[in-house]
C-alpha atoms as a PDB file:
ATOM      1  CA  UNK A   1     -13.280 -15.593  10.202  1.00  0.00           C
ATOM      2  CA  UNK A   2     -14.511 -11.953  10.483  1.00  0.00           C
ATOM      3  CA  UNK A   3     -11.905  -9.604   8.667  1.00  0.00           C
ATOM      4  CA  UNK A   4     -12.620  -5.954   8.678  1.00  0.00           C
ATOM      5  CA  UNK A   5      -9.880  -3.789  10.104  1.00  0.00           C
ATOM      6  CA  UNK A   6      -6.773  -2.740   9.425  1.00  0.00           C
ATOM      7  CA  UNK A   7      -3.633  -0.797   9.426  1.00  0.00           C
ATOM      8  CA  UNK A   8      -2.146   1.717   7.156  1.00  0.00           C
ATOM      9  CA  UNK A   9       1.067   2.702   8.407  1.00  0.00           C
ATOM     10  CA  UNK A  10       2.143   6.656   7.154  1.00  0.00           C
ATOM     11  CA  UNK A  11       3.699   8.413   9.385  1.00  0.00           C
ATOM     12  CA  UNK A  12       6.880   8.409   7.450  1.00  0.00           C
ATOM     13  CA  UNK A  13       8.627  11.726   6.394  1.00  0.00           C
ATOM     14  CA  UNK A  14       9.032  11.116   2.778  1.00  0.00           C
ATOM     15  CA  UNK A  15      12.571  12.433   2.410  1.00  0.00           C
ATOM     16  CA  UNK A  16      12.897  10.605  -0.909  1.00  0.00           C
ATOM     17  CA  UNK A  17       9.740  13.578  -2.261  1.00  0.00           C
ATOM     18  CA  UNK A  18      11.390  16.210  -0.712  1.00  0.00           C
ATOM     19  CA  UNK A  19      11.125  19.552  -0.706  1.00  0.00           C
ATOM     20  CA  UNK A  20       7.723  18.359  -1.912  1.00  0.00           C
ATOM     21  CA  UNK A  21       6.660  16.018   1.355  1.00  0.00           C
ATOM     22  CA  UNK A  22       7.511  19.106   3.756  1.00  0.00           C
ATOM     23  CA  UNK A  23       4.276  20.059   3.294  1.00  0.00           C
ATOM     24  CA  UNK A  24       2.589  17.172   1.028  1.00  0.00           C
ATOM     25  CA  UNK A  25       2.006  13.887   2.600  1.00  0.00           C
ATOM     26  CA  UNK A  26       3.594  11.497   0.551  1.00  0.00           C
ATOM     27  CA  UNK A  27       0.800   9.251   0.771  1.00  0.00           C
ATOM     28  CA  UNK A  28      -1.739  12.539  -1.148  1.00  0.00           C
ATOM     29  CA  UNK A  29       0.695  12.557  -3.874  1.00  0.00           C
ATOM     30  CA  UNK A  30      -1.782  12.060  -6.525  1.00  0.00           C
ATOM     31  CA  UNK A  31      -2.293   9.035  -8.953  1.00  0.00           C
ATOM     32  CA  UNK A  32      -4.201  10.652 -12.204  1.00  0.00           C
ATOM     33  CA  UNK A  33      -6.897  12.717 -10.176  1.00  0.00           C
ATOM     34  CA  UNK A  34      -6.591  10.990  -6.577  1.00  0.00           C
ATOM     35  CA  UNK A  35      -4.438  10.775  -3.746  1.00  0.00           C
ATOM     36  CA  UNK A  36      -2.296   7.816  -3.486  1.00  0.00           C
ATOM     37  CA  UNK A  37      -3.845   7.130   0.033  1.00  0.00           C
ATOM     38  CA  UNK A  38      -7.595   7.032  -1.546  1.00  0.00           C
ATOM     39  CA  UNK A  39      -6.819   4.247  -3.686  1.00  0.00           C
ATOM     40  CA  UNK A  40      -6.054   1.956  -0.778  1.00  0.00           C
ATOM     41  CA  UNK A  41      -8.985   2.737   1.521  1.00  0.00           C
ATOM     42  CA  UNK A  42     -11.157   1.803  -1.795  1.00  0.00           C
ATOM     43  CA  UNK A  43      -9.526  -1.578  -2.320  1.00  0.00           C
ATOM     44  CA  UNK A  44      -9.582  -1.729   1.503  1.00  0.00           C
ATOM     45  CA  UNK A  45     -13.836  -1.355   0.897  1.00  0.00           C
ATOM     46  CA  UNK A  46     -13.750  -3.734  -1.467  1.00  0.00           C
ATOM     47  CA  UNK A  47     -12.100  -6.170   0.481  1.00  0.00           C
ATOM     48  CA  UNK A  48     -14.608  -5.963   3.001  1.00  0.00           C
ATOM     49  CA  UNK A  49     -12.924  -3.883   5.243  1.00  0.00           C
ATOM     50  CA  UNK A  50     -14.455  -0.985   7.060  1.00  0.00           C
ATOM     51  CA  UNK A  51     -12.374   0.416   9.672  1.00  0.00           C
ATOM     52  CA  UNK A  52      -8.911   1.747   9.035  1.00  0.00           C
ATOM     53  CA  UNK A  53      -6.575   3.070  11.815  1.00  0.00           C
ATOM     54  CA  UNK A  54      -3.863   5.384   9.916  1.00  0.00           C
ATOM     55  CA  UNK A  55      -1.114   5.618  11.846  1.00  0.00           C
ATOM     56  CA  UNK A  56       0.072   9.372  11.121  1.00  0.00           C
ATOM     57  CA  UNK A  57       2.969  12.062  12.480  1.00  0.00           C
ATOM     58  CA  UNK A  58       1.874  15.282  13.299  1.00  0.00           C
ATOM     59  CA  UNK A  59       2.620  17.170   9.790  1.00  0.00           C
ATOM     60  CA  UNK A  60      -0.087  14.453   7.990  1.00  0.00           C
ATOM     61  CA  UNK A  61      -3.203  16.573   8.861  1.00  0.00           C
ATOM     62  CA  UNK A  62      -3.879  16.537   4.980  1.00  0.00           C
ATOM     63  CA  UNK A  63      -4.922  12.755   5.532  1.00  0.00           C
ATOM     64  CA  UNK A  64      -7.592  13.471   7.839  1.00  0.00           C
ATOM     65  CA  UNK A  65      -8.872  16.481   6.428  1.00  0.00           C
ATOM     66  CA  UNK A  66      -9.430  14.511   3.462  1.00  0.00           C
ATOM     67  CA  UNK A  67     -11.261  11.542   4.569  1.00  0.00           C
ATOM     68  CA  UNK A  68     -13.799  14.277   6.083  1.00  0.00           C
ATOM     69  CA  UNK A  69     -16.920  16.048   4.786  1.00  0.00           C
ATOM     70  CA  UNK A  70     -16.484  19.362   3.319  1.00  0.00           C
ATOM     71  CA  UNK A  71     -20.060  20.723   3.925  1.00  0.00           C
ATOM     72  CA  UNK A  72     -19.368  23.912   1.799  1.00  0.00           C
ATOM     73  CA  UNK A  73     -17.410  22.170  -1.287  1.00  0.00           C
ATOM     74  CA  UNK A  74     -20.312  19.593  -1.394  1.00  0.00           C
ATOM     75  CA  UNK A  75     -22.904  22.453  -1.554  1.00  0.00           C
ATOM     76  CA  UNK A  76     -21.287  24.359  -4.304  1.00  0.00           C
ATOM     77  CA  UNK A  77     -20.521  21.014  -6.670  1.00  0.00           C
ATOM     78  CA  UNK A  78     -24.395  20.136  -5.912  1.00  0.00           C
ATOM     79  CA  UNK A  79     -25.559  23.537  -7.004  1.00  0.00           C
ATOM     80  CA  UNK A  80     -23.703  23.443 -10.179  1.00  0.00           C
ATOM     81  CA  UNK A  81     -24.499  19.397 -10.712  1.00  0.00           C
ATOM     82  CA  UNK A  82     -20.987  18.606 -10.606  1.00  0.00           C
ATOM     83  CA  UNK A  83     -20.919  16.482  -7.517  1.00  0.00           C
ATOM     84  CA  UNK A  84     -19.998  13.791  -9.642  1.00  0.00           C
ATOM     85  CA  UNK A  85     -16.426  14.637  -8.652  1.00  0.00           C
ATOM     86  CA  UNK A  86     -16.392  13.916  -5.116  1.00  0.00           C
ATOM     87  CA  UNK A  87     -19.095  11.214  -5.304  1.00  0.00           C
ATOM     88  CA  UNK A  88     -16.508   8.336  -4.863  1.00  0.00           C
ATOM     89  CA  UNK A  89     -15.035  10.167  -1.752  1.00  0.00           C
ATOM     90  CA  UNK A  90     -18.213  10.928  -0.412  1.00  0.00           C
ATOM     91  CA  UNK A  91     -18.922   7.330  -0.533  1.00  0.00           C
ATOM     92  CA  UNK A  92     -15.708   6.720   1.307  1.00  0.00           C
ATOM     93  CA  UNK A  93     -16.314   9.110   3.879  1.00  0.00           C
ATOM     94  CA  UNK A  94     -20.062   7.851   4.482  1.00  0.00           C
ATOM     95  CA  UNK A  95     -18.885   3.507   4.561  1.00  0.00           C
ATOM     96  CA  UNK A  96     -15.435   3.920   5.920  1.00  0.00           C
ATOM     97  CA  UNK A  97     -14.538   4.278  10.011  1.00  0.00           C
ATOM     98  CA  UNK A  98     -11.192   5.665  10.510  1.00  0.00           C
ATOM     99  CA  UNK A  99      -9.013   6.265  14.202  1.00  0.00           C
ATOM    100  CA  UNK A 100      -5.828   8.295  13.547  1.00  0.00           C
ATOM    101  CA  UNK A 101      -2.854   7.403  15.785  1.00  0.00           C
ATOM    102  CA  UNK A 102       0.028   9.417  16.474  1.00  0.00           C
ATOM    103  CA  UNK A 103       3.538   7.979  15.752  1.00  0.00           C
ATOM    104  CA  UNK A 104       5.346  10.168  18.021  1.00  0.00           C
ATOM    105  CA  UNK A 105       8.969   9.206  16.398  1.00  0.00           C
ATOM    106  CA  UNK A 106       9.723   7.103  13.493  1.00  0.00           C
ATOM    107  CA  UNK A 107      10.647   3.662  14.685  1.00  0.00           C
ATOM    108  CA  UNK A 108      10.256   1.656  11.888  1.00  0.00           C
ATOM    109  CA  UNK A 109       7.033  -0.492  10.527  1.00  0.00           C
ATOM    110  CA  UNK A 110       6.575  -2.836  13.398  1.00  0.00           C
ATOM    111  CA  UNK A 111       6.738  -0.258  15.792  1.00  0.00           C
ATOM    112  CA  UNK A 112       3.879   1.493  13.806  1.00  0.00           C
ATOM    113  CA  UNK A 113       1.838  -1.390  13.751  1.00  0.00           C
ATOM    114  CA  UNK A 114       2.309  -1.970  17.277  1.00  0.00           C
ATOM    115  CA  UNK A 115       1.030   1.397  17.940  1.00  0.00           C
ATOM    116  CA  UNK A 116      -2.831   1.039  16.835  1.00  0.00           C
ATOM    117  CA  UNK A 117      -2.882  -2.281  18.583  1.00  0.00           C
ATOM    118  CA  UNK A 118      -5.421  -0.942  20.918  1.00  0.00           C
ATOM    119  CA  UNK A 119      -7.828  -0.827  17.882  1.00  0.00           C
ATOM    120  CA  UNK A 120      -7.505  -4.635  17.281  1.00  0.00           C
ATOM    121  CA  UNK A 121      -9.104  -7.233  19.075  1.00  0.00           C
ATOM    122  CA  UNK A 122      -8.501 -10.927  19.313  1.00  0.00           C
ATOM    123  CA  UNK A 123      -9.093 -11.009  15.557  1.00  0.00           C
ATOM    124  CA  UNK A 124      -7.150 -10.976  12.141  1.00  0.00           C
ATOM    125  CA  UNK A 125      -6.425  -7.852  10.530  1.00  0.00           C
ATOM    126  CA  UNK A 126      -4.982  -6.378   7.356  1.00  0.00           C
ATOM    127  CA  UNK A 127      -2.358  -4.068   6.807  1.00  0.00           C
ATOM    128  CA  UNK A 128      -1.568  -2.007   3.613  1.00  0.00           C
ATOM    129  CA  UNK A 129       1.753  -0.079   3.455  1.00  0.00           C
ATOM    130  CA  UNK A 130       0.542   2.839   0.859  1.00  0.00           C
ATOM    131  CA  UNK A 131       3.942   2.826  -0.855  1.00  0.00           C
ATOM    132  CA  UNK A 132       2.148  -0.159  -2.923  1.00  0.00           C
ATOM    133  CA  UNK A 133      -0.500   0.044  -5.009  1.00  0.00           C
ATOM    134  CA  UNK A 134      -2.290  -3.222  -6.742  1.00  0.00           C
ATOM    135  CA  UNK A 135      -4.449  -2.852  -9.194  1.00  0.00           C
ATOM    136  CA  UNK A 136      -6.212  -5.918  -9.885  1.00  0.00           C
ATOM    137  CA  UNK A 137      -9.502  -6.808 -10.947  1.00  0.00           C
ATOM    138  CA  UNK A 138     -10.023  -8.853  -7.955  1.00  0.00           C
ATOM    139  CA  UNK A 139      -8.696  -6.464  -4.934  1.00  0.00           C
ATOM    140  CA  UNK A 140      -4.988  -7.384  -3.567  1.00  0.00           C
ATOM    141  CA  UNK A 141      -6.120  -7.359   0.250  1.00  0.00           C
ATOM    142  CA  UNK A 142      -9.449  -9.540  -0.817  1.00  0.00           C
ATOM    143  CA  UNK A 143      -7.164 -12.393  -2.294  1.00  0.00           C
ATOM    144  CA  UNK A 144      -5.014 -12.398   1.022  1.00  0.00           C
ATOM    145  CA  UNK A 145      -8.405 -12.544   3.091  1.00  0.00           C
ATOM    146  CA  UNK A 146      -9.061 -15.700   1.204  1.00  0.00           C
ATOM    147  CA  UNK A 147      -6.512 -17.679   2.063  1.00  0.00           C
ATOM    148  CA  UNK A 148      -6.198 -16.380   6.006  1.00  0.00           C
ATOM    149  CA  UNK A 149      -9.802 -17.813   5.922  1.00  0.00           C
ATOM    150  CA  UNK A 150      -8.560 -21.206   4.310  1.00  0.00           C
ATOM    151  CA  UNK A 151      -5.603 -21.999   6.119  1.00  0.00           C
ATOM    152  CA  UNK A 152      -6.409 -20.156   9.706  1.00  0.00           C
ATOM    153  CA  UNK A 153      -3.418 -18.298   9.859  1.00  0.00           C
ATOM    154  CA  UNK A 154      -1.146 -15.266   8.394  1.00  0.00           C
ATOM    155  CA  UNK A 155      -0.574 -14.445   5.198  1.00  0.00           C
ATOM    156  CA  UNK A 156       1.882 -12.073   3.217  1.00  0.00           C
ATOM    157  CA  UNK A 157       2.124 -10.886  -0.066  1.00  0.00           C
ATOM    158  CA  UNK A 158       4.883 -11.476  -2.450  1.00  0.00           C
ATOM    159  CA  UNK A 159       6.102 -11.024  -5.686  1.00  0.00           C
ATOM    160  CA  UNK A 160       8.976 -12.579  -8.133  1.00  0.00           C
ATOM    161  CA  UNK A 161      11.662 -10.102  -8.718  1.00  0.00           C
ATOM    162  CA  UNK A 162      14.863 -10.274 -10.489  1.00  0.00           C
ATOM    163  CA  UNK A 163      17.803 -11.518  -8.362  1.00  0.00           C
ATOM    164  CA  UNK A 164      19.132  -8.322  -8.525  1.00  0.00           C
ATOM    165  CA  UNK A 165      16.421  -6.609  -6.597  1.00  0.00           C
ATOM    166  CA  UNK A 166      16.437  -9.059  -3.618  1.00  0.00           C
ATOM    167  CA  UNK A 167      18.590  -6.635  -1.403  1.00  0.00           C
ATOM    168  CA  UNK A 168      15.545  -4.295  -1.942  1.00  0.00           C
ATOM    169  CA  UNK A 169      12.925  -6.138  -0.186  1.00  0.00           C
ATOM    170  CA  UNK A 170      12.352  -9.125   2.266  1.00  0.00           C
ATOM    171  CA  UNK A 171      12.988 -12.181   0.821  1.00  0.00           C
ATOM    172  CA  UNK A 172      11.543 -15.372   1.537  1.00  0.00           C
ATOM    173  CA  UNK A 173      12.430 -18.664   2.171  1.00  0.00           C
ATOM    174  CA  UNK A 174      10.018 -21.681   1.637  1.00  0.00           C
ATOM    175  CA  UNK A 175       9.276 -24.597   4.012  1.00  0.00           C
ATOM    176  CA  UNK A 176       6.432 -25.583   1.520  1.00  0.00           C
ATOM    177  CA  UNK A 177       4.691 -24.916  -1.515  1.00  0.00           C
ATOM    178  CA  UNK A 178       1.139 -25.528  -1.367  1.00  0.00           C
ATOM    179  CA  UNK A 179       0.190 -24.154  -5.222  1.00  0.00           C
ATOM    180  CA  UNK A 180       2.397 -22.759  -7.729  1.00  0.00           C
ATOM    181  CA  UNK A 181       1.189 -19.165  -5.741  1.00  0.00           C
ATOM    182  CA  UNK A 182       0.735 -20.086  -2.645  1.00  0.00           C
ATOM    183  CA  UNK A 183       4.136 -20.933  -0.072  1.00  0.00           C
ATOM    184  CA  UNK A 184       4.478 -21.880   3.678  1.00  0.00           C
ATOM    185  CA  UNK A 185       6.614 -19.612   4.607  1.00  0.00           C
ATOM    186  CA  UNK A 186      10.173 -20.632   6.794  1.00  0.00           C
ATOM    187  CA  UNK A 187      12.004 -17.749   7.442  1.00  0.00           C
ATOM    188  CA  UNK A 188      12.086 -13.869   6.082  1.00  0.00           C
ATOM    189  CA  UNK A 189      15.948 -12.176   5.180  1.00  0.00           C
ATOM    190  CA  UNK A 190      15.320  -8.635   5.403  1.00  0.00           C
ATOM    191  CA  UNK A 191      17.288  -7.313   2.087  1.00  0.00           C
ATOM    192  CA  UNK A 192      19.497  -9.828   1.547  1.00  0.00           C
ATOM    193  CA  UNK A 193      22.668 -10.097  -0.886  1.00  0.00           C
ATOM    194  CA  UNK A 194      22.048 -11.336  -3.865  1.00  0.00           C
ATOM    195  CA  UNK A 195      24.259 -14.650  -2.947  1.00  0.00           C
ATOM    196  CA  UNK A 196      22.290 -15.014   0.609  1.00  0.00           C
ATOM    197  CA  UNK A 197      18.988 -14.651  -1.402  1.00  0.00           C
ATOM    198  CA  UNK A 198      17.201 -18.094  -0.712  1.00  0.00           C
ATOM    199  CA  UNK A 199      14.459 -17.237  -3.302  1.00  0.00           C
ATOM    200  CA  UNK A 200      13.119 -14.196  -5.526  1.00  0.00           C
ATOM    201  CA  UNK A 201       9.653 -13.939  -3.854  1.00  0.00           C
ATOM    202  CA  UNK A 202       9.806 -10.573  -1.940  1.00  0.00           C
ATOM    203  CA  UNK A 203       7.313  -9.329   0.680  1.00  0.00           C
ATOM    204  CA  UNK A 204       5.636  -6.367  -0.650  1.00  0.00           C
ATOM    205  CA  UNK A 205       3.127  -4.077   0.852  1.00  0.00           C
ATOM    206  CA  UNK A 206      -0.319  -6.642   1.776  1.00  0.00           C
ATOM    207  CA  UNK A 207      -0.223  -8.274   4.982  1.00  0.00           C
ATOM    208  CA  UNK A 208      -3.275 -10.440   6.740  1.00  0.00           C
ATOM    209  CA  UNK A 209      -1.935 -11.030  10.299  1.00  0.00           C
ATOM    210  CA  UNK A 210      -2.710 -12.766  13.272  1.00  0.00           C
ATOM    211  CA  UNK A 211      -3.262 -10.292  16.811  1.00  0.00           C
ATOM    212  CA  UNK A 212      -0.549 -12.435  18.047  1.00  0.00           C
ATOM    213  CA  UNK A 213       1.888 -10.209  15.837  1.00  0.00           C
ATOM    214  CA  UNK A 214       1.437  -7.764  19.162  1.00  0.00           C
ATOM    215  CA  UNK A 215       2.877 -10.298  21.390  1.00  0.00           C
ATOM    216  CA  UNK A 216       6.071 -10.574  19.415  1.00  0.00           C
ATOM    217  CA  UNK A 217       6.569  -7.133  18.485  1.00  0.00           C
ATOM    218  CA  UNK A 218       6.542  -6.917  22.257  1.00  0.00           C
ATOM    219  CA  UNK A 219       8.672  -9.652  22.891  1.00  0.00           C
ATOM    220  CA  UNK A 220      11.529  -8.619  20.132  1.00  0.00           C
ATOM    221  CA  UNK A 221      11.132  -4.828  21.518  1.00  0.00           C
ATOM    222  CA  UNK A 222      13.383  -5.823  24.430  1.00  0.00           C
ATOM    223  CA  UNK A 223      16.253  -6.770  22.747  1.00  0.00           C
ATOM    224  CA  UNK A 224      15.446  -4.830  18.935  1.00  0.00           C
ATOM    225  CA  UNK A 225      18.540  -2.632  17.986  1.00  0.00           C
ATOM    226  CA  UNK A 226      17.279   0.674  16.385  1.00  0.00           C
ATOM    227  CA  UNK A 227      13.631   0.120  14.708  1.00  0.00           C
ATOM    228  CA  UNK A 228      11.242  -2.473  15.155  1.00  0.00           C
ATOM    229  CA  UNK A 229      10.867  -4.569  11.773  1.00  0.00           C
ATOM    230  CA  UNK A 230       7.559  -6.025  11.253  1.00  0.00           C
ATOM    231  CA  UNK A 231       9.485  -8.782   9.339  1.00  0.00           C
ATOM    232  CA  UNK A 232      11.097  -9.856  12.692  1.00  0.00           C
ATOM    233  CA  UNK A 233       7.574  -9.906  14.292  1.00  0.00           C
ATOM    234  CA  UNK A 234       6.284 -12.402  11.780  1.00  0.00           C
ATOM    235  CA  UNK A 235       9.684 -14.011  11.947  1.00  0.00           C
ATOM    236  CA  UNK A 236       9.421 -14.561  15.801  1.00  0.00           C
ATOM    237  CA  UNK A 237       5.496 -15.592  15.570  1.00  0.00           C
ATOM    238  CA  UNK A 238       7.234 -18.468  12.853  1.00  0.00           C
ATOM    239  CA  UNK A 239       9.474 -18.986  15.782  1.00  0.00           C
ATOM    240  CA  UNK A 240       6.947 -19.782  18.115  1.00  0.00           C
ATOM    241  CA  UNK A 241       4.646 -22.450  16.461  1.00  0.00           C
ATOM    242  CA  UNK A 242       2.722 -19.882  14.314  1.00  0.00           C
ATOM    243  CA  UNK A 243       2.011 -20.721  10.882  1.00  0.00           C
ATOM    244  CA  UNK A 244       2.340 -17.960   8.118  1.00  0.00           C
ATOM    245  CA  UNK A 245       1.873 -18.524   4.709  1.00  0.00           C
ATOM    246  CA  UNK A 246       3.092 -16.604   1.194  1.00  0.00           C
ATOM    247  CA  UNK A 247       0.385 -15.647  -1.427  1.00  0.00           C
ATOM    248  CA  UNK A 248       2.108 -14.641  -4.799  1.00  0.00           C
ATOM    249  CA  UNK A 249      -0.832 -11.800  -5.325  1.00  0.00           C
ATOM    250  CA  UNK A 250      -2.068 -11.096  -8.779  1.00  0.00           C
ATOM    251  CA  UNK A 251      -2.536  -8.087 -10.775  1.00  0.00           C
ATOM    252  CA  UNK A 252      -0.399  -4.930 -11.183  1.00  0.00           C
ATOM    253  CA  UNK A 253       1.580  -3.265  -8.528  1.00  0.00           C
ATOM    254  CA  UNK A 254       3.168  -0.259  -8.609  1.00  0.00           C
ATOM    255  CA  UNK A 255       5.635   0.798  -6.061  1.00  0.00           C
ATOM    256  CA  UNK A 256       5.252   4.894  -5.833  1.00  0.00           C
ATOM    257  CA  UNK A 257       7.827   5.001  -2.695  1.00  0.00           C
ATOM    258  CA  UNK A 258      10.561   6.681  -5.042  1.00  0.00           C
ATOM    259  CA  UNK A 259       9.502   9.606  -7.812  1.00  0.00           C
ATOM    260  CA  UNK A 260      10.524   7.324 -10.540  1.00  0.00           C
ATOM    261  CA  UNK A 261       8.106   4.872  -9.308  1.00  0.00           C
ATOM    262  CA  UNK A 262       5.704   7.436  -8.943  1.00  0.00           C
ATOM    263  CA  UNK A 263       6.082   8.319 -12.337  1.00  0.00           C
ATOM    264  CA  UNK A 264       5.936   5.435 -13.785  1.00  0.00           C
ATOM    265  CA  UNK A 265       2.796   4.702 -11.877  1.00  0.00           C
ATOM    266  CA  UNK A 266       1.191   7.679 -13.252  1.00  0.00           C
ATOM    267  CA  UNK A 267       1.898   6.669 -17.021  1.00  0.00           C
ATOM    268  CA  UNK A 268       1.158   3.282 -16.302  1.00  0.00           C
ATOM    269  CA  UNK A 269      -2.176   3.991 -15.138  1.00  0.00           C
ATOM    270  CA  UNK A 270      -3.328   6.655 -17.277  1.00  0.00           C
ATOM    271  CA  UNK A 271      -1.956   4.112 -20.301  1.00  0.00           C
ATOM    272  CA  UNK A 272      -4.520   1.745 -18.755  1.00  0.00           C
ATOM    273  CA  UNK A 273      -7.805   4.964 -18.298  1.00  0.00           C
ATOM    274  CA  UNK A 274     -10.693   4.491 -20.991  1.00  0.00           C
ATOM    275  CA  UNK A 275     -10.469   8.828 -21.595  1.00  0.00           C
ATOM    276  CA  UNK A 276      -6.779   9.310 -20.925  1.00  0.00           C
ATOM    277  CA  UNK A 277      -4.789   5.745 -22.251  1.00  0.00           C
ATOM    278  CA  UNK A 278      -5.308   6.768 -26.001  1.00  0.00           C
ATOM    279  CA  UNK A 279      -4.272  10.466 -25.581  1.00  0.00           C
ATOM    280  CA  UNK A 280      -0.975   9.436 -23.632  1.00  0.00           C
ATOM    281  CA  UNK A 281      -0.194   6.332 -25.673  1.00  0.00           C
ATOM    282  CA  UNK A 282      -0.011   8.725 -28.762  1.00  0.00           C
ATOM    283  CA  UNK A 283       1.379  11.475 -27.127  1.00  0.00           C
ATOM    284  CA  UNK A 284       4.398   8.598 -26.194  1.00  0.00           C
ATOM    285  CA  UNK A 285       4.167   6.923 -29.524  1.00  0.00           C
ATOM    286  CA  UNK A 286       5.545  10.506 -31.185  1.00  0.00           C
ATOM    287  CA  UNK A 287       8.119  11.277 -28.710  1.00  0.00           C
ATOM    288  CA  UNK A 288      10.746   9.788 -31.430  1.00  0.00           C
ATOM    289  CA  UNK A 289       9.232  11.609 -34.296  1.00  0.00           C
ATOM    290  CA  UNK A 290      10.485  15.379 -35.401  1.00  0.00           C
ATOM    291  CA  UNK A 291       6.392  16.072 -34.984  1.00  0.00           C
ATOM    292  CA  UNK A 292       6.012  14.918 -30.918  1.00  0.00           C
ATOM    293  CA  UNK A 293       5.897  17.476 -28.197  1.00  0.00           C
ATOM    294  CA  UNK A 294       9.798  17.868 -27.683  1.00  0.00           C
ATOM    295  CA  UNK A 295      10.023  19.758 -31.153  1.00  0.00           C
ATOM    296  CA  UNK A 296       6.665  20.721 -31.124  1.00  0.00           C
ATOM    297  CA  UNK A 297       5.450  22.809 -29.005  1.00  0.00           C
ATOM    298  CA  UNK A 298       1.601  22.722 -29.388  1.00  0.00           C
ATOM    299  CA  UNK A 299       1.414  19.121 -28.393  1.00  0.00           C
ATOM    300  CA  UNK A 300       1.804  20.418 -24.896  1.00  0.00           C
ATOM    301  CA  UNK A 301      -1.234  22.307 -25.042  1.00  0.00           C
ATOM    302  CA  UNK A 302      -3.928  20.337 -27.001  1.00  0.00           C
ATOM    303  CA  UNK A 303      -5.153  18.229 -23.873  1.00  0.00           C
ATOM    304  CA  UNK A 304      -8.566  17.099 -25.992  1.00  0.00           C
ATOM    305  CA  UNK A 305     -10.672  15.909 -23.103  1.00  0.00           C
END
């Protein structure tokens, strides 16, 4: 089973970043020195997966201008042997295939998955939603790939939260589980009350779907009621005889869809960077002490790297 496209839904407005995201996609808010959006198209690569359709509005041209070469920026960092700094997005540009598809109004996820089905065949596909971002030694999207390839069919990801987050996410209920991490899945409750909860494993932001998610976006699109949920897609595919299974996926996520998320994303990953971690961890350590950056002043300006 051949796995190499997928779907990054962002044509959202980003109200939540605002007045930021009226000119700043939300998904180039940066993560230590790159975009959010360039972190997912490099686990995407690692995962084996070479051709992305972003599904964008008309105020993201940021996205594509910066998955493209930049003949006079490359030039200059050449000539003054700092191309070093673009060399990972270089490599992106150079490996990675990307179609850009306009959303023309926002109509929720399924409806902007349904809209770069022409660039999927009869195949399985990922899709990333670029509010998430795993960071895992062994690439979120890659584990999902796995098991699609081992059991022939969907797979989500998921994650334990505490009961009161459910209402937050999709929750799922299991028909089976396979492994303590891995769940056939029997129905999705799209933010449930805590009370109607039937588990704590939410869906978060990895999917591995069959094409036959197309069909029943179509099918629910008749009768849907404001936007099209991708949840009721994979909900109606269940419906139909189609097996989907849960993967509890490992490593760190971050969910950078609010600015407190954001932020904590940012600490959390510069806490975690071989240059920046011990500069930040001490700069937090002395936040409590008369001698940390809130009293005195020079801490803000002694960056030492």
């Amino acid at each position: 089973m051949d796995i190499t496209k997928a779907i990054i839904p962002a044509a959202g407005l980003g109200s939540r970043f605002l007045p930021l995201t009226k000119s700043i996609p939300k998904e180039m808010l940066p993560l230590l020195n790159k975009p959010a959006i360039q972190y997912i198209i490099e686990e995407g690569l690692l995962s084996e997966i070479t051709n992305f359709s972003i599904v964008t509005s008309r105020e993201k041209q940021a996205l594509t201008n910066h998955f493209d070469t930049h003949t006079d920026l490359t030039t200059m960092l050449k000539e003054q042997n700092k191309f070093d700094l673009i060399a990972g997005l270089e490599k992106i540009i150079r490996t990675a295939h990307f179609t850009y598809i306009r959303q023309p109004e926002p109509l929720g996820l399924g409806h902007a998955v349904w809209t770069a089905r022409h660039t999927i065949g009869k195949e399985y596909f990922g899709v990333f939603l670029p509010d998430d971002i795993v960071i895992s030694k062994n690439p979120g999207l890659a584990q999902l790939i796995k098991i699609a390839r081992q059991e022939k069919a969907s797979v989500i990801a998921v994650q334990e939260v505490p009961m009161e987050c459910v209402s937050s996410y999709g929750i799922i209920s299991v028909k089976k589980q396979i492994t303590p991490t891995l769940f056939q899945v029997a129905q999705i409750i799209e933010k449930p009350k805590q009370k109607d909860a039937p588990s704590n494993l939410a869906v978060i932001g990895r999917y591995v779907l069959s094409h036959k998610i197309f069909e029943a976006l179509d099918d629910i699109s008749t009768f849907a009621v404001g936007e099209l949920q991708l949840t009721d897609g994979i909900t109606h595919m269940m419906k139909n005889n189609e097996k989907v299974f849960a993967y509890k996926i490992q490593g760190q996520r971050f969910d950078i869809g609010t600015p407190v998320g954001w932020i904590k994303a940012i600490v959390g990953m510069a806490l975690q960077h071989p240059e920046y971690g011990p500069i930040i961890n001490r700069f937090l350590n002395e936040r409590n002490s008369t001698d940390s950056f809130l009293y005195n002043q020079t801490k803000n300006i002694a960056h030492e790297i």
